[in-house]
Protein backbone atom coordinates (compact mmCIF):
# COMPACT_ATOMS: atom_id res chain seq x y z
CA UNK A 1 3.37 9.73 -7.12
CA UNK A 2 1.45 10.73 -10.09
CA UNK A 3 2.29 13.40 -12.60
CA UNK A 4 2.64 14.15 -16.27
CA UNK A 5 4.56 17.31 -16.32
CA UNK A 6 6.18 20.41 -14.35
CA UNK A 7 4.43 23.50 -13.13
CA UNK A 8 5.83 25.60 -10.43
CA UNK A 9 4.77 24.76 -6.71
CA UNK A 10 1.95 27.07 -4.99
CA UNK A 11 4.11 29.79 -2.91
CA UNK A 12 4.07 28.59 0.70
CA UNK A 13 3.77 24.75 -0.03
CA UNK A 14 6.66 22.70 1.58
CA UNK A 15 6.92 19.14 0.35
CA UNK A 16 7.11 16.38 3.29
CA UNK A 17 10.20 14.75 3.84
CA UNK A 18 10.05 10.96 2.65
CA UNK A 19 10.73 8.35 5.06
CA UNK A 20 11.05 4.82 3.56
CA UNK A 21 13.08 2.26 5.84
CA UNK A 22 11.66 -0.65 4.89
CA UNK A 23 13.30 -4.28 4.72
CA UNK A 24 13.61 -4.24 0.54
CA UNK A 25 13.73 -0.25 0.41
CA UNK A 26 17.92 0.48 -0.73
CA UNK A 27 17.11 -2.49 -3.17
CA UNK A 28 13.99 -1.71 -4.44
CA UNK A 29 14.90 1.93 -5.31
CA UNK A 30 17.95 1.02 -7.46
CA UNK A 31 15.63 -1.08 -9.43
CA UNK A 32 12.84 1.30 -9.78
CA UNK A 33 15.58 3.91 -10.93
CA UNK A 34 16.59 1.82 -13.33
CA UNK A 35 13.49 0.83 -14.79
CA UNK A 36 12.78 4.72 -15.11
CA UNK A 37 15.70 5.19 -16.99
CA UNK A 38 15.01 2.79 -19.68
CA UNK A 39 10.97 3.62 -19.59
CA UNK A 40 9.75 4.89 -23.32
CA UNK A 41 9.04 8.98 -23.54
CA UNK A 42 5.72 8.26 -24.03
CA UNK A 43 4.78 6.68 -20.98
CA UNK A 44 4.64 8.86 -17.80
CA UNK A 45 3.90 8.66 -14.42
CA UNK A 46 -0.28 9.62 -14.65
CA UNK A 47 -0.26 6.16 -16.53
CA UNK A 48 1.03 4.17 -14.43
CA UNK A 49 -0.51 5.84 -11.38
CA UNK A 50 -3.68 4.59 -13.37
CA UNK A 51 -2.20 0.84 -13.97
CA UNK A 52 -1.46 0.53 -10.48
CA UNK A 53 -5.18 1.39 -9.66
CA UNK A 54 -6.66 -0.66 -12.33
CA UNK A 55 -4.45 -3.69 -11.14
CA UNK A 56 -6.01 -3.65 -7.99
CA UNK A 57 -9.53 -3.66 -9.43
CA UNK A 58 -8.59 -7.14 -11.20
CA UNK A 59 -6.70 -8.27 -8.15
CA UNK A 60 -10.05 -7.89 -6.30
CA UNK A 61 -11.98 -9.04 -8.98
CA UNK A 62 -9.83 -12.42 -9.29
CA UNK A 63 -9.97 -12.81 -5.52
CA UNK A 64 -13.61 -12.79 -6.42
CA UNK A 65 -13.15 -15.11 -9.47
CA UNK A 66 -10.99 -17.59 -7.12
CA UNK A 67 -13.68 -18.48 -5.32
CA UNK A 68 -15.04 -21.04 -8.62
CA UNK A 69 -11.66 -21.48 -10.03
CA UNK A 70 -8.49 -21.74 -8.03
CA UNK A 71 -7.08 -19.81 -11.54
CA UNK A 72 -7.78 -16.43 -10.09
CA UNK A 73 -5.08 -16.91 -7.24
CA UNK A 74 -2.97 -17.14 -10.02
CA UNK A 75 -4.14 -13.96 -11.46
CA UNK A 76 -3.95 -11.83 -8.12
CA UNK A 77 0.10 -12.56 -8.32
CA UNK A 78 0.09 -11.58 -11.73
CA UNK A 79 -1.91 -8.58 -10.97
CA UNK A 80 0.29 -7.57 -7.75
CA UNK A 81 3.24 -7.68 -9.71
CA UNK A 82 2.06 -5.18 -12.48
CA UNK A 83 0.56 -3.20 -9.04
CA UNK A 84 4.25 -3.04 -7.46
CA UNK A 85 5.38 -1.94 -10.74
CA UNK A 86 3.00 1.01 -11.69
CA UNK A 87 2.49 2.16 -8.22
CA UNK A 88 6.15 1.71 -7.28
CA UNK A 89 7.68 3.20 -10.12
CA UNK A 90 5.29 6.44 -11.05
CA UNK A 91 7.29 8.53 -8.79
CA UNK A 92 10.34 7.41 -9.29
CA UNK A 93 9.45 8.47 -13.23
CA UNK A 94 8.95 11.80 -11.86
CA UNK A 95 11.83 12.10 -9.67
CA UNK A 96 14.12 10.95 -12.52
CA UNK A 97 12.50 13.15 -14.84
CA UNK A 98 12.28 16.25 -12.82
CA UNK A 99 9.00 16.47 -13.86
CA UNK A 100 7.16 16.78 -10.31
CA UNK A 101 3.74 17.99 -9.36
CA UNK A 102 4.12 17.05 -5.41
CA UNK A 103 0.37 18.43 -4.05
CA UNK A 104 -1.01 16.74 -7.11
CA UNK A 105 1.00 13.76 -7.03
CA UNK A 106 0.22 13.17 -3.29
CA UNK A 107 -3.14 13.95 -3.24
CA UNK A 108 -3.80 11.28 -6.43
CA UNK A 109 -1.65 8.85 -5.61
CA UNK A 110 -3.07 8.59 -1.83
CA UNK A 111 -6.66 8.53 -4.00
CA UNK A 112 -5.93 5.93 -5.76
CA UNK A 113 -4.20 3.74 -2.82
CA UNK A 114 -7.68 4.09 -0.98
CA UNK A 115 -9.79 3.17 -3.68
CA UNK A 116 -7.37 0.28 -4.42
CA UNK A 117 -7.39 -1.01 -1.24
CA UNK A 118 -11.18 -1.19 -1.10
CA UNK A 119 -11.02 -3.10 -4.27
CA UNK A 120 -8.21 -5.64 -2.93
CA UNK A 121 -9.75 -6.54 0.33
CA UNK A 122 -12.91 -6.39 -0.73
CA UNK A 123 -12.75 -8.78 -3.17
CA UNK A 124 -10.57 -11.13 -0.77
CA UNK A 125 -13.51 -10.57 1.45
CA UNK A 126 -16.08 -11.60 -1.09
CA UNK A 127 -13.70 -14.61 -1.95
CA UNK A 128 -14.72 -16.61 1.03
CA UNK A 129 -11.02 -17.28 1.83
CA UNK A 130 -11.43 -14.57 4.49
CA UNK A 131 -14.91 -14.13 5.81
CA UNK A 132 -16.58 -10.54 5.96
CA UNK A 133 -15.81 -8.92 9.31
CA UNK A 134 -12.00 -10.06 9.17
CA UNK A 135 -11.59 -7.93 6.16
CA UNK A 136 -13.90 -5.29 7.09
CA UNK A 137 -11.61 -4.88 10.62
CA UNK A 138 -8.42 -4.95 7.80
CA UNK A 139 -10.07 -2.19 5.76
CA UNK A 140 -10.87 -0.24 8.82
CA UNK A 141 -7.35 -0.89 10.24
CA UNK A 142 -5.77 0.04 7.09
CA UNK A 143 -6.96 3.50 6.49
CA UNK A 144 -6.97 4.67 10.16
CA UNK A 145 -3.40 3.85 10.08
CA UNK A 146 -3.57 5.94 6.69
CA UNK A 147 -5.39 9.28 8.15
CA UNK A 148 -2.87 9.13 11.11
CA UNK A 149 -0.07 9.53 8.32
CA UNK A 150 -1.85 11.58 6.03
CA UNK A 151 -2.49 14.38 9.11
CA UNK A 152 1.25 13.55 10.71
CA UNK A 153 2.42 14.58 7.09
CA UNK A 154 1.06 17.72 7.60
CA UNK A 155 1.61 18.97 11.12
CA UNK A 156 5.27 17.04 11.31
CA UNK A 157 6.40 17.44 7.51
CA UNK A 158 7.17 13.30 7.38
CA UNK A 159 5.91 11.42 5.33
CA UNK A 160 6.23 7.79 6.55
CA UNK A 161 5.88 5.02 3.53
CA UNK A 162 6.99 2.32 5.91
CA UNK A 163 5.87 0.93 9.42
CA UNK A 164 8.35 -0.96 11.34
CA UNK A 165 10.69 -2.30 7.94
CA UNK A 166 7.18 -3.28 6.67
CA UNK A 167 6.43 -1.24 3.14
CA UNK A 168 3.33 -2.21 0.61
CA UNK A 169 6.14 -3.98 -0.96
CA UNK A 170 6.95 -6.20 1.75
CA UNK A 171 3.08 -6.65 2.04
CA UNK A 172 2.24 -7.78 -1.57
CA UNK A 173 5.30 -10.06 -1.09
CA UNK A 174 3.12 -11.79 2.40
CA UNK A 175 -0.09 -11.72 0.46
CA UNK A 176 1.80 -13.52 -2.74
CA UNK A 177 3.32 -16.12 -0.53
CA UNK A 178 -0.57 -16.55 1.22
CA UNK A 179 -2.04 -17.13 -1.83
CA UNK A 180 0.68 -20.02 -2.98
CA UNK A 181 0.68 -21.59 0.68
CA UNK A 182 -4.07 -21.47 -0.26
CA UNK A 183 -3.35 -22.84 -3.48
CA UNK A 184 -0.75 -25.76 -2.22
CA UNK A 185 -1.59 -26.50 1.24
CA UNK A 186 -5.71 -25.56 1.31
CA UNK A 187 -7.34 -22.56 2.76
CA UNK A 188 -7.35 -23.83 6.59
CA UNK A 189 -4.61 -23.72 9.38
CA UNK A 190 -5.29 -25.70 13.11
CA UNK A 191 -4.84 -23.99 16.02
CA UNK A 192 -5.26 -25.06 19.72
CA UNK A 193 -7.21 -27.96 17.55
CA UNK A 194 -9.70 -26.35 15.93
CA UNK A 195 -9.81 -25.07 12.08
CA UNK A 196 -9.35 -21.68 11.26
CA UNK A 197 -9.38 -19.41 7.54
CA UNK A 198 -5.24 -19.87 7.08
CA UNK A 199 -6.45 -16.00 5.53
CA UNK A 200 -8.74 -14.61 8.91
CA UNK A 201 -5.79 -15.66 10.81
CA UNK A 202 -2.96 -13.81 8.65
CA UNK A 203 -6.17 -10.89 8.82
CA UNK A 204 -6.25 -10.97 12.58
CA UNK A 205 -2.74 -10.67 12.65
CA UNK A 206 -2.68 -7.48 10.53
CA UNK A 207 -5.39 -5.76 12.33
CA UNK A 208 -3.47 -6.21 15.40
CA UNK A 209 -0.07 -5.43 13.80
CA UNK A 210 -1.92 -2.05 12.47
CA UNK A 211 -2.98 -1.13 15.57
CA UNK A 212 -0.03 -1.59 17.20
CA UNK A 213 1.24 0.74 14.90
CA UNK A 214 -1.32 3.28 15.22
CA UNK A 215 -1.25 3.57 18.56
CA UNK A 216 2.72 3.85 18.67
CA UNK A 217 2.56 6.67 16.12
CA UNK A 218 -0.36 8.36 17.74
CA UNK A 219 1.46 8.55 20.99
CA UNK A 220 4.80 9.46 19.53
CA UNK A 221 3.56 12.31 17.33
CA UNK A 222 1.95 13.74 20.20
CA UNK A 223 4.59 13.66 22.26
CA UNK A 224 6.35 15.85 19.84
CA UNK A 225 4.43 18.14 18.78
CA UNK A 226 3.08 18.66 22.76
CA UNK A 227 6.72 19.42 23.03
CA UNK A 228 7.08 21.49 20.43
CA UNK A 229 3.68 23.82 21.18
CA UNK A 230 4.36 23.70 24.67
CA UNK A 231 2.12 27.08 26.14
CA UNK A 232 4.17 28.73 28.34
């Protein structure tokens, strides 16, 4: 969550509830408090907020690069890492600093995730280890999944960071271990006998594994809040 310093909240606003149950969650948060602790005064959380977002651009841009030189699968880890980090860890900076703007942290920080999304996947895309309409269905996936918890964060008060012990953590972990298995073990996978993009499978999978989750979390949400407007 991005912010650089305290103002009082807008008289009415409510702050969503945080859900994150994700596999690496009760670990990750002990280390992203720590790393608050011991971060210099003059760093704060609209800087890393903006190293999160430019990490993604050059994650996108090596994907791109990869494509000539297998170097640039090298450089998305790299990149991923310092991602986790400044995304991770900007709101945690806030939190530990009581130095919170929550409608302007959300609203950036959710900015930022869809522009940096674009630039991941569509660099992958442009890569040519996942062809074009695999990472377009990802893209579109991704952020319908996104508006369905940006809108359930308003009408429920939740805000879910986690789908299913799955977290962006968890997935720059997958897409880290992807590009290691491409880099040591080539960029196609057999199945039923016939070669496939090791990365359109692991895309298919995720557009399936997205909707599944949409679908779940549009039919749960309303369920409840039928329930809880029922007209008499």
């Amino acid at each position: 969550m991005a912010t650089a310093m305290a103002t009082p909240t807008k008289p009415g606003f409510k702050e969503a509830q945080r859900a994150q149950m994700s596999l690496l969650a009760p670990l990750e948060k002990r280390v992203l408090i720590w790393l608050a602790q011991r971060m210099p005064a003059w760093v704060n959380s609209d800087h890393l907020t903006s190293l999160g977002l430019v990490s993604l651009l050059a994650a996108g841009l090596s994907y791109w690069y990869s494509a000539s030189n297998p170097i640039g699968l090298w450089l998305v880890i790299g990149c991923l890492i310092v991602n986790w980090f400044g995304d991770s860890l900007d709101g945690t900076l806030a939190r530990v600093r009581n130095r919170q703007r929550p409608r302007y942290g959300f609203y950036v920080d959710h900015v930022v995730d869809m522009f940096g999304t674009l630039f991941l996947l569509g660099g992958l895309g442009m890569s040519g280890w996942m062809s074009g309409p695999v990472a377009i269905g990802l893209i579109i996936a991704y952020f319908m999944l996104s508006i369905e918890v940006y809108l359930a964060t308003y009408t429920i008060g939740t805000f879910h960071l986690s789908f299913w012990k799955f977290s962006p953590t968890e997935l720059r972990i997958l897409l880290c271990i992807g590009n290691l298995v491409l880099l040591f073990r080539g960029p196609w996978a057999v199945i039923a006998g016939e070669r496939h993009l090791l990365f359109d499978i692991g895309g298919v999978v995720g557009v399936i594994g997205l909707g599944v989750m949409l679908l779940n979390a549009v039919f749960q949400h309303t369920r409840r809040l039928y329930n809880e407007e029922r007209l008499p």
